[in-house]
C-alpha atoms as a PDB file:
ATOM      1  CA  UNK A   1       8.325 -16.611 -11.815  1.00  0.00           C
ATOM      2  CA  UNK A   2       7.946 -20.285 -13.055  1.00  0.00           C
ATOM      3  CA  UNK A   3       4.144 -19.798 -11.615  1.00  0.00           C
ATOM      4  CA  UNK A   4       3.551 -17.055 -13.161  1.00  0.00           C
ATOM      5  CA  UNK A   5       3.947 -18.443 -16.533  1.00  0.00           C
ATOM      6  CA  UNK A   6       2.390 -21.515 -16.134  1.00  0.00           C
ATOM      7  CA  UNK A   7      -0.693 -19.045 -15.851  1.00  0.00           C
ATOM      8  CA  UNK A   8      -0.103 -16.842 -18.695  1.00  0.00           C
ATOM      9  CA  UNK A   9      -4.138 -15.645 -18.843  1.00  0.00           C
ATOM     10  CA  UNK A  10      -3.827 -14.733 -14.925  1.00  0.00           C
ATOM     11  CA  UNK A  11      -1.388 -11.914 -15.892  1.00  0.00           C
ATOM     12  CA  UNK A  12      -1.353  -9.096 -18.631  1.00  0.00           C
ATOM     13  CA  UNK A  13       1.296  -8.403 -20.769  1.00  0.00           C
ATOM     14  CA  UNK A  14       4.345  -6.367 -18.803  1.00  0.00           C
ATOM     15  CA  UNK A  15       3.674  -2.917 -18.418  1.00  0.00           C
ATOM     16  CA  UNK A  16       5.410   0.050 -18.704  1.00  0.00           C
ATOM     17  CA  UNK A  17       7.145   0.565 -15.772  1.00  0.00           C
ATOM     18  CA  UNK A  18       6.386   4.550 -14.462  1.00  0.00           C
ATOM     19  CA  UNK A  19       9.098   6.720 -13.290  1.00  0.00           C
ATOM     20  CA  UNK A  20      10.648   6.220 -10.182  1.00  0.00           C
ATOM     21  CA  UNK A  21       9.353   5.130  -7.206  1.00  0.00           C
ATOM     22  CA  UNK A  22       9.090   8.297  -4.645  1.00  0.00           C
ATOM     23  CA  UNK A  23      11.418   8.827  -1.639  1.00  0.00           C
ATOM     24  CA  UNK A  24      10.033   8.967   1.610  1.00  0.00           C
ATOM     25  CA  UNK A  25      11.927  10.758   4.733  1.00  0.00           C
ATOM     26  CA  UNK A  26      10.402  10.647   8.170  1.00  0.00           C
ATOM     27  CA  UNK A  27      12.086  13.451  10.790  1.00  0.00           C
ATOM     28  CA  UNK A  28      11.499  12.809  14.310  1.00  0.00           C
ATOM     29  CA  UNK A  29       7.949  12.710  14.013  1.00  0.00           C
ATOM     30  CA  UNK A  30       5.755  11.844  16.655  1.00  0.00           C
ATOM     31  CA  UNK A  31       1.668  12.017  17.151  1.00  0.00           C
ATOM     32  CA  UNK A  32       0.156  12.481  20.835  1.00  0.00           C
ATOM     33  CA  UNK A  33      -3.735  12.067  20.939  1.00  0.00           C
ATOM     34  CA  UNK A  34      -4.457  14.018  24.094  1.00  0.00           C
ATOM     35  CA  UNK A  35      -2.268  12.288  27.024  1.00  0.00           C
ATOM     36  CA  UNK A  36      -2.036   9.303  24.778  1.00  0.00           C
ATOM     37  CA  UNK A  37       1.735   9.249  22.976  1.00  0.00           C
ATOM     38  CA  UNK A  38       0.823   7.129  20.227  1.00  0.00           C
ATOM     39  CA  UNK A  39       4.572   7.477  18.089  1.00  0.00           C
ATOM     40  CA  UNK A  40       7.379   9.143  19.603  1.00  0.00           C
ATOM     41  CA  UNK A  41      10.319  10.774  17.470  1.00  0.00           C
ATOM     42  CA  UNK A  42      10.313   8.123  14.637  1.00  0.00           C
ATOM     43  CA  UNK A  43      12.437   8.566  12.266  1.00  0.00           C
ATOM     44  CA  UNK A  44      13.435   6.531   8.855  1.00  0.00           C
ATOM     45  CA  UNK A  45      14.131   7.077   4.693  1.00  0.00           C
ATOM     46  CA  UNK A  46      12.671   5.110   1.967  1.00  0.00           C
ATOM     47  CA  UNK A  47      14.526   5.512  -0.694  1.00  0.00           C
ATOM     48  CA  UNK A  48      13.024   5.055  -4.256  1.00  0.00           C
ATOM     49  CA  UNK A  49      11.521   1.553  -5.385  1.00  0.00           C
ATOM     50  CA  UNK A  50      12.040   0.389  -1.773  1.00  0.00           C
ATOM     51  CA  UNK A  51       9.862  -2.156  -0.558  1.00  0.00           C
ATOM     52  CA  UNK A  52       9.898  -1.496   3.185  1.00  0.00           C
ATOM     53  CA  UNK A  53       7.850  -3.741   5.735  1.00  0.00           C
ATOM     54  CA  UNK A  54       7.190  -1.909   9.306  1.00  0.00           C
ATOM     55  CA  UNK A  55       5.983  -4.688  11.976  1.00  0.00           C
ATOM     56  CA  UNK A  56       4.455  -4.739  15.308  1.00  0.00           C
ATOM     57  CA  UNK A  57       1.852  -6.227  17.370  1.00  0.00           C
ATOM     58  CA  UNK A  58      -1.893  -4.291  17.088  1.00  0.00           C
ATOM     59  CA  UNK A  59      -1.800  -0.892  18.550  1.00  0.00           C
ATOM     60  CA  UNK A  60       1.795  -0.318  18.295  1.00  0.00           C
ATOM     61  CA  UNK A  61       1.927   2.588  16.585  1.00  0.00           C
ATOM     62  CA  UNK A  62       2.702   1.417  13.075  1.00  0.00           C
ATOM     63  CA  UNK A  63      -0.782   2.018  11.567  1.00  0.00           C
ATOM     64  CA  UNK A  64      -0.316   6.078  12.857  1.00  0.00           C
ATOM     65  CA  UNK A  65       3.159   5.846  11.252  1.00  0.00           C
ATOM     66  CA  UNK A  66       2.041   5.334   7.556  1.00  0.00           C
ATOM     67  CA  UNK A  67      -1.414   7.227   8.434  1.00  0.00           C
ATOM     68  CA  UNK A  68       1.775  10.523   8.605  1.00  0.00           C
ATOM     69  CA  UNK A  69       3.091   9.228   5.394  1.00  0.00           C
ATOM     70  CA  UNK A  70       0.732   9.475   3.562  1.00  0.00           C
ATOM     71  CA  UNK A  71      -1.027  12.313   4.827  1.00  0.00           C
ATOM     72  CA  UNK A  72      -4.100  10.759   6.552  1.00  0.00           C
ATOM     73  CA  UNK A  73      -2.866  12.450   9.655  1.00  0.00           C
ATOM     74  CA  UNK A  74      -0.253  15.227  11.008  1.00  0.00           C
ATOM     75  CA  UNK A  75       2.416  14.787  13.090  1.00  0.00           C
ATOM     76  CA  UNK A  76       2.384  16.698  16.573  1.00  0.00           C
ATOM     77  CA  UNK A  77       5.786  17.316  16.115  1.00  0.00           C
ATOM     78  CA  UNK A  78       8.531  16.611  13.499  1.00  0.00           C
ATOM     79  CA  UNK A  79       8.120  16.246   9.609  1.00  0.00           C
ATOM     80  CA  UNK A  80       7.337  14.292   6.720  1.00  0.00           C
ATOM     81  CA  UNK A  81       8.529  14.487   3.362  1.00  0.00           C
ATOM     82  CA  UNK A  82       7.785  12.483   0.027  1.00  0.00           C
ATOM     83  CA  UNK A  83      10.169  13.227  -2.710  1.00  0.00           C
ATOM     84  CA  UNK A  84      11.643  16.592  -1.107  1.00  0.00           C
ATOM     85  CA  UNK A  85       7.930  18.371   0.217  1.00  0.00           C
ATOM     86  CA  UNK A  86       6.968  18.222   3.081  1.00  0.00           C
ATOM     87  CA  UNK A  87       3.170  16.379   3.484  1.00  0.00           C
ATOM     88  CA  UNK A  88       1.485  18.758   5.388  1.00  0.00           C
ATOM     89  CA  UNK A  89       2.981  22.275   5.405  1.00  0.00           C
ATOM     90  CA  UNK A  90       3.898  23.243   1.702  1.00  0.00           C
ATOM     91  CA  UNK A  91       1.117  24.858  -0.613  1.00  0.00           C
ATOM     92  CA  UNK A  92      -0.315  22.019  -2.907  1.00  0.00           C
ATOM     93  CA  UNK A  93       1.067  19.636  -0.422  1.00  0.00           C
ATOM     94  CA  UNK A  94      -2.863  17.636  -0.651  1.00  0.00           C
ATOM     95  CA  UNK A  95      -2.739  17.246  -4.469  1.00  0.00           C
ATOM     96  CA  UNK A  96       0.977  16.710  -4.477  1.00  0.00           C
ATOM     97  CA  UNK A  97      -0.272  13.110  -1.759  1.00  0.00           C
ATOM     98  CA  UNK A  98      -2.798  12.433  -3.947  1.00  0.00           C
ATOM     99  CA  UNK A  99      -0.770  12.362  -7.176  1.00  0.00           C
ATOM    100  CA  UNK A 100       1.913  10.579  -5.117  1.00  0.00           C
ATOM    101  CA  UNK A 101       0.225   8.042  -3.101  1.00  0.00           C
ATOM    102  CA  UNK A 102      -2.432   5.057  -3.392  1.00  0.00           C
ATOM    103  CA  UNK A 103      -3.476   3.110  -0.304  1.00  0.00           C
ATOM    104  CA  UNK A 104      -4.662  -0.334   0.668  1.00  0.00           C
ATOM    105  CA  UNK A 105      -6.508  -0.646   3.978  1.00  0.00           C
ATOM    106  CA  UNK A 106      -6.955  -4.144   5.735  1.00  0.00           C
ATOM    107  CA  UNK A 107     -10.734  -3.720   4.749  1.00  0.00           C
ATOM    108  CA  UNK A 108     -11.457  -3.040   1.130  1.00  0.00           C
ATOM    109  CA  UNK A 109     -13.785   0.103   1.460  1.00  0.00           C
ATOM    110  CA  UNK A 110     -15.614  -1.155  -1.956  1.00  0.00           C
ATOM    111  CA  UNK A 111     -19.014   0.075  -2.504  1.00  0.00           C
ATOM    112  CA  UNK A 112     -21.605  -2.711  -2.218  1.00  0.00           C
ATOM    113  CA  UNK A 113     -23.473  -1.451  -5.265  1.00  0.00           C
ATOM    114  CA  UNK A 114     -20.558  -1.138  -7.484  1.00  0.00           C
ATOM    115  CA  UNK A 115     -19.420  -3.652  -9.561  1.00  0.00           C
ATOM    116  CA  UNK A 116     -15.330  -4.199  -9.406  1.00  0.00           C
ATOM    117  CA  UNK A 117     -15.178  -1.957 -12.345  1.00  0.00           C
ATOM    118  CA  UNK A 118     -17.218   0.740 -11.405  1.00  0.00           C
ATOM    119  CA  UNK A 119     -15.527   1.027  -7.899  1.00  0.00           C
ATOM    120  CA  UNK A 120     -12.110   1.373 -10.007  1.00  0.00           C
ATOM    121  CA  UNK A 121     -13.772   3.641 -12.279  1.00  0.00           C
ATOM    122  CA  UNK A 122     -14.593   5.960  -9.220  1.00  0.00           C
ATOM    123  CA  UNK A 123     -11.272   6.667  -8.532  1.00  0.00           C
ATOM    124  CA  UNK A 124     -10.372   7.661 -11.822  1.00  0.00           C
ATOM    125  CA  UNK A 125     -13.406  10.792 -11.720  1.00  0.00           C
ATOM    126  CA  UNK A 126     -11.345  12.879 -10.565  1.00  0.00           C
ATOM    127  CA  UNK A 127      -8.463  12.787 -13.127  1.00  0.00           C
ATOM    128  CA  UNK A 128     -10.735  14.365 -15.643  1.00  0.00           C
ATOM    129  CA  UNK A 129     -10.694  10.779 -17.746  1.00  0.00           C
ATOM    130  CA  UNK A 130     -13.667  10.656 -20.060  1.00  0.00           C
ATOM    131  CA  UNK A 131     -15.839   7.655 -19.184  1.00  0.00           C
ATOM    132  CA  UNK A 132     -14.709   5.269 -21.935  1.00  0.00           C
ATOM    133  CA  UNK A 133     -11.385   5.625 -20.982  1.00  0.00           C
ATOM    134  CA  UNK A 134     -11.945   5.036 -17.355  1.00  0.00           C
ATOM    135  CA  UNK A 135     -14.099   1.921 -17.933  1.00  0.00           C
ATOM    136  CA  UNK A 136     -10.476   1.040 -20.186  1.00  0.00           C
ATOM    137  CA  UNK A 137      -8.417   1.881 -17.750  1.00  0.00           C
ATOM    138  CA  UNK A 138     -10.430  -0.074 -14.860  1.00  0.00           C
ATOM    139  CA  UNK A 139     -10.454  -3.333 -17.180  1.00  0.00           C
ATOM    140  CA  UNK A 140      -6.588  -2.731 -17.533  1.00  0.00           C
ATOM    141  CA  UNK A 141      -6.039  -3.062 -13.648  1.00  0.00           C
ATOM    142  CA  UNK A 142      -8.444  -5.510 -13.089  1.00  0.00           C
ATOM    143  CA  UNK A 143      -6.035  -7.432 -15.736  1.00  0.00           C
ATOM    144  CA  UNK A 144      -2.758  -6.748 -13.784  1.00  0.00           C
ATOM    145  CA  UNK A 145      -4.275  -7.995 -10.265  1.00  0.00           C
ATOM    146  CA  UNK A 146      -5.948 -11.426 -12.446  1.00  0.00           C
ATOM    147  CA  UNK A 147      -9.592 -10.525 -11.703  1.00  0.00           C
ATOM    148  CA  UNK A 148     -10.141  -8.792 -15.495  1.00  0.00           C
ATOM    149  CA  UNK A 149     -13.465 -11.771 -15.675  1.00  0.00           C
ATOM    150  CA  UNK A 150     -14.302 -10.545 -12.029  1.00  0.00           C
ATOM    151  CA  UNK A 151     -15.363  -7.055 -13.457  1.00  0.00           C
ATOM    152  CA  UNK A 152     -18.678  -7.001 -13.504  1.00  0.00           C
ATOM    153  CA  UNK A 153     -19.231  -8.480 -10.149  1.00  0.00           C
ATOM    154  CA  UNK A 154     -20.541  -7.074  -7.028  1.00  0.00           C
ATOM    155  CA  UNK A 155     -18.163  -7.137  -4.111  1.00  0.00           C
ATOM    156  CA  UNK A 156     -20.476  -9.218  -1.719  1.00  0.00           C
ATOM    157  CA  UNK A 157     -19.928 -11.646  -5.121  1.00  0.00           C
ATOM    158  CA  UNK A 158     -16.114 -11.840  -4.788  1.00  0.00           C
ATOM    159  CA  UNK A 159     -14.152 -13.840  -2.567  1.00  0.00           C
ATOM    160  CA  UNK A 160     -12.010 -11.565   0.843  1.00  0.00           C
ATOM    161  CA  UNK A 161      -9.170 -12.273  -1.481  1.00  0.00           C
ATOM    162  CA  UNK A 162     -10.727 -11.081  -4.388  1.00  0.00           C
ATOM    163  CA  UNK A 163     -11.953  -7.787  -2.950  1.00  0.00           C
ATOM    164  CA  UNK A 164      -8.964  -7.211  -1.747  1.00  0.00           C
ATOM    165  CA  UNK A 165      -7.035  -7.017  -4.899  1.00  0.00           C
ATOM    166  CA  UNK A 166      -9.827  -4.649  -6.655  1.00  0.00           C
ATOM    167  CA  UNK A 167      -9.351  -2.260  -3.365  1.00  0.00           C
ATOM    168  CA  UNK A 168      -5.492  -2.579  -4.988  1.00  0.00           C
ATOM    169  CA  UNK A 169      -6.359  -2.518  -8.548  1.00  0.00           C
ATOM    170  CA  UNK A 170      -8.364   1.058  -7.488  1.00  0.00           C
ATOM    171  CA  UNK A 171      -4.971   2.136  -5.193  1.00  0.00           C
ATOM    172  CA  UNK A 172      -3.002   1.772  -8.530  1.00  0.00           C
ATOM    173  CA  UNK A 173      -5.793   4.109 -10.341  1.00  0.00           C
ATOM    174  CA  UNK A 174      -2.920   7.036 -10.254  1.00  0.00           C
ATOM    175  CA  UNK A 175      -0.352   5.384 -11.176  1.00  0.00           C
ATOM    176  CA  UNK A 176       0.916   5.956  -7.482  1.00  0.00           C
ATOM    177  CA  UNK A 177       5.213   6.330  -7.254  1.00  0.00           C
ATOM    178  CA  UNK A 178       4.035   5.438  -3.324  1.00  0.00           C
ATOM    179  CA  UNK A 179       2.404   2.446  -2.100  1.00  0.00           C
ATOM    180  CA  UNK A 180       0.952   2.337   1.452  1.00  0.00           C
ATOM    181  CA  UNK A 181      -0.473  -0.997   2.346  1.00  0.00           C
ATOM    182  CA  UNK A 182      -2.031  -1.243   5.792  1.00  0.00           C
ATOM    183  CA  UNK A 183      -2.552  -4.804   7.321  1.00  0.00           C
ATOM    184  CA  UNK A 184      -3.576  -5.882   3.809  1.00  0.00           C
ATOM    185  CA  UNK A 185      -3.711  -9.222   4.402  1.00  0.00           C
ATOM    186  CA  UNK A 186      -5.043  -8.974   7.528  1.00  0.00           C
ATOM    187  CA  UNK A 187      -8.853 -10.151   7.050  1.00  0.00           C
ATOM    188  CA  UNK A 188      -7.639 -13.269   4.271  1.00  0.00           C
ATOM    189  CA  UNK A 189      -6.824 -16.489   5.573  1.00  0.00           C
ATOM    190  CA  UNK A 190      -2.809 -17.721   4.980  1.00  0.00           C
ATOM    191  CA  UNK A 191      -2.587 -19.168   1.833  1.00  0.00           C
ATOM    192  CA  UNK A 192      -4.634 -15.784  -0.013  1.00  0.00           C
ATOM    193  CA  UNK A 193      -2.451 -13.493   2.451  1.00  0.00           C
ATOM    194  CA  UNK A 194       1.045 -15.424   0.800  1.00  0.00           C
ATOM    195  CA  UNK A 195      -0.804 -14.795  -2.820  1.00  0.00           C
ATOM    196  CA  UNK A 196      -1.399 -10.739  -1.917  1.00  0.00           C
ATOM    197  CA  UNK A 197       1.928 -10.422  -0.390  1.00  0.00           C
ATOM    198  CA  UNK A 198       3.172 -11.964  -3.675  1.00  0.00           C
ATOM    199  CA  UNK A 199       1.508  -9.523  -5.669  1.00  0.00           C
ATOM    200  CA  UNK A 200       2.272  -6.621  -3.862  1.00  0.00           C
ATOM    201  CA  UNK A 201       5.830  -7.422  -4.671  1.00  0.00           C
ATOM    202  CA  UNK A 202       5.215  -7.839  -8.293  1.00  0.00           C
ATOM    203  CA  UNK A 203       3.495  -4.822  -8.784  1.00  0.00           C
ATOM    204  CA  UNK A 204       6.494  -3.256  -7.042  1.00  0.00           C
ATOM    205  CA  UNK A 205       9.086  -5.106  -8.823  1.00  0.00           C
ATOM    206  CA  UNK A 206       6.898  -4.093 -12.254  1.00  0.00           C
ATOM    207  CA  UNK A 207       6.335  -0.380 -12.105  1.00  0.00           C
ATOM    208  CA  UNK A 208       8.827   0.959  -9.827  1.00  0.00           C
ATOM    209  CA  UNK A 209       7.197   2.273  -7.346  1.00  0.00           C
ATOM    210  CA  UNK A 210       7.939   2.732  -3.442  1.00  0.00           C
ATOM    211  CA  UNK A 211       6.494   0.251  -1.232  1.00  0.00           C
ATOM    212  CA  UNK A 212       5.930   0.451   2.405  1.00  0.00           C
ATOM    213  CA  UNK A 213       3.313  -2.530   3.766  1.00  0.00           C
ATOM    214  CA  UNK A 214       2.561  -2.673   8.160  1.00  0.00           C
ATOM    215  CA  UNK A 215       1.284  -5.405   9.536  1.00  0.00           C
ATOM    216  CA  UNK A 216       1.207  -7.505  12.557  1.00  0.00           C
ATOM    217  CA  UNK A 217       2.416 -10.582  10.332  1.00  0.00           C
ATOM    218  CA  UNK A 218       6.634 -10.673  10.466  1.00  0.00           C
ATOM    219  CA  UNK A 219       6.323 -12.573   7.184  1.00  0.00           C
ATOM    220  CA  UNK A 220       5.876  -9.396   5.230  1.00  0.00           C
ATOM    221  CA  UNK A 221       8.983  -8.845   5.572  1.00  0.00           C
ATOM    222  CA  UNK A 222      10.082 -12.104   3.727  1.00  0.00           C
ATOM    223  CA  UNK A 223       9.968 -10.227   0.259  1.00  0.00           C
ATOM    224  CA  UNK A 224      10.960  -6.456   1.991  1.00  0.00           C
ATOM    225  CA  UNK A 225      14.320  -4.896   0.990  1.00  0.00           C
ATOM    226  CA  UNK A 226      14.480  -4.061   4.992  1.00  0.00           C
ATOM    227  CA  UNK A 227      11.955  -4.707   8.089  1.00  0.00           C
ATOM    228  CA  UNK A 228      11.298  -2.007  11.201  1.00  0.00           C
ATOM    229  CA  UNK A 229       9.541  -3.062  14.028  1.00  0.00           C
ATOM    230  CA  UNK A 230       7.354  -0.613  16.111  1.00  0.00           C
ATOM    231  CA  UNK A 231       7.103  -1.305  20.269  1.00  0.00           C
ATOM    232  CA  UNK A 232       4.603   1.082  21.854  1.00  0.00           C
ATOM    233  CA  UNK A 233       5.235   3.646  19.784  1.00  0.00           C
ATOM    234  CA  UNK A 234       9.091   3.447  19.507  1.00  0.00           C
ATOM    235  CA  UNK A 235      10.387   3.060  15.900  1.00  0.00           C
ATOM    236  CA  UNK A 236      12.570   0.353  16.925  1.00  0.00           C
ATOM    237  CA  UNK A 237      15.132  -1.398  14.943  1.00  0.00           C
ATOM    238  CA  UNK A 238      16.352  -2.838  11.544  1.00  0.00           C
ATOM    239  CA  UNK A 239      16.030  -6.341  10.545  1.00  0.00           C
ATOM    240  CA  UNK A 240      17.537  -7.027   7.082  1.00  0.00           C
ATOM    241  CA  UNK A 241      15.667 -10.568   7.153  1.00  0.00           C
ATOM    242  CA  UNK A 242      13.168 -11.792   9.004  1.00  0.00           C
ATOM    243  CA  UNK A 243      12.955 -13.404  11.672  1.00  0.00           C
ATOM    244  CA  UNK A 244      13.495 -17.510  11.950  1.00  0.00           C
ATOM    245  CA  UNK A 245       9.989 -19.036  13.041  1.00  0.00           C
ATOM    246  CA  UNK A 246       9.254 -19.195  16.846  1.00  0.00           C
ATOM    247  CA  UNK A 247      12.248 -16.774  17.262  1.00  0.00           C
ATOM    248  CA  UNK A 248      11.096 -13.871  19.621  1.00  0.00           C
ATOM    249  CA  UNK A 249      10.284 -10.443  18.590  1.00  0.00           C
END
């Protein structure tokens, strides 16, 4: 907090915080590609305004996990619900994820010809926002994440760090009550991982919102409300702090 004020023009004003963050119940839900059994029968709850950090080495299983959260994939068997509905088998169950649920992907997916505003403006298309107001709206993001004098730059013109928080500025475009952050910090180097990790929190902490991050890196869960680990494929179990350094996982 202290650093936060002694760089007052790094942060806007507090917003409004949005309703509350969504609920998130996995049942038994496993995904088989083929002969290859890449989650079996995982099952957990997120309640609302969690921030939940699922660990595991690469190839775990914990990257398919949140791809069935948020709809990027469908379980073989079992079921996934957000706030009640299930994710794949309800009518309007793709525009209920997409009003529901921003993501942040270890690389930033920015367009190379957009500037950081335009490639938050993109998002916002779709929501029937007039052009003006998206251009507002992106300049109101870039604010939140501290890159507001970044916006008219082209990604290859930011720093990994600074790409990284426009790909979140654009995840926050609608006002997501879920926030699915894969390996986000996994291409920075450790001191702009601590500062991402940091702001995921704040975000969190600021609007309400759900927030389940996976990564490889057990100090995600330094700032969780709880910590899963994933072991070829097995949702294993709870750590309510993480784990001392050097201790084994």
């Amino acid at each position: 907090m202290s650093q936060a004020s002694a760089t007052p023009a790094a942060r806007p004003p507090a917003r409004r915080a949005t309703s509350a963050g969504a609920e998130v119940v996995v049942e038994h839900a496993s995904r088989r590609y083929g002969s290859v059994q890449a989650l079996a029968d995982a099952t957990l709850h997120a309640d609302p305004g969690e921030m939940l950090a699922i660990t595991g080495r690469s190839g775990s299983g914990k990257s398919t996990l949140l791809n069935l959260i948020g709809g990027l994939d469908q379980p073989s068997s079992g079921s996934v619900l957000i706030d009640g509905r299930e994710v794949w088998r309800e009518p309007g169950a793709p525009r209920h994820r997409r009003e529901l649920v921003g993501f942040v992907f270890q690389q930033h997916f920015l367009l190379a010809n957009l500037t950081a505003s335009a490639n938050i403006e993109v998002a916002l298309i779709g929501a029937g926002i007039r052009r003006s107001e998206r251009r507002a709206r992106a300049l109101e993001l870039l604010a939140e994440v501290g890159l507001v004098d970044r916006a008219e730059h082209l990604p290859a013109e930011l720093s990994g760090g600074e790409r990284q928080r426009v790909a979140l500025a654009r995840a926050l475009a609608n006002e997501p009550r879920l926030l699915l952050a894969d390996e986000p910090t996994g291409a920075v180097d450790s001191a702009t991982s601590q500062r991402i990790l940091d702001l995921l929190a704040e975000l969190r902490a600021r609007r309400g919102m759900t927030l389940i991050i996976v990564s490889y890196d057990a100090q995600v869960g330094e700032q969780a409300d709880r910590m899963l680990t994933v072991i070829d494929g097995v949702l294993g179990g709870e750590l309510r702090s993480p784990p001392s350094p050097g201790a084994s996982t």
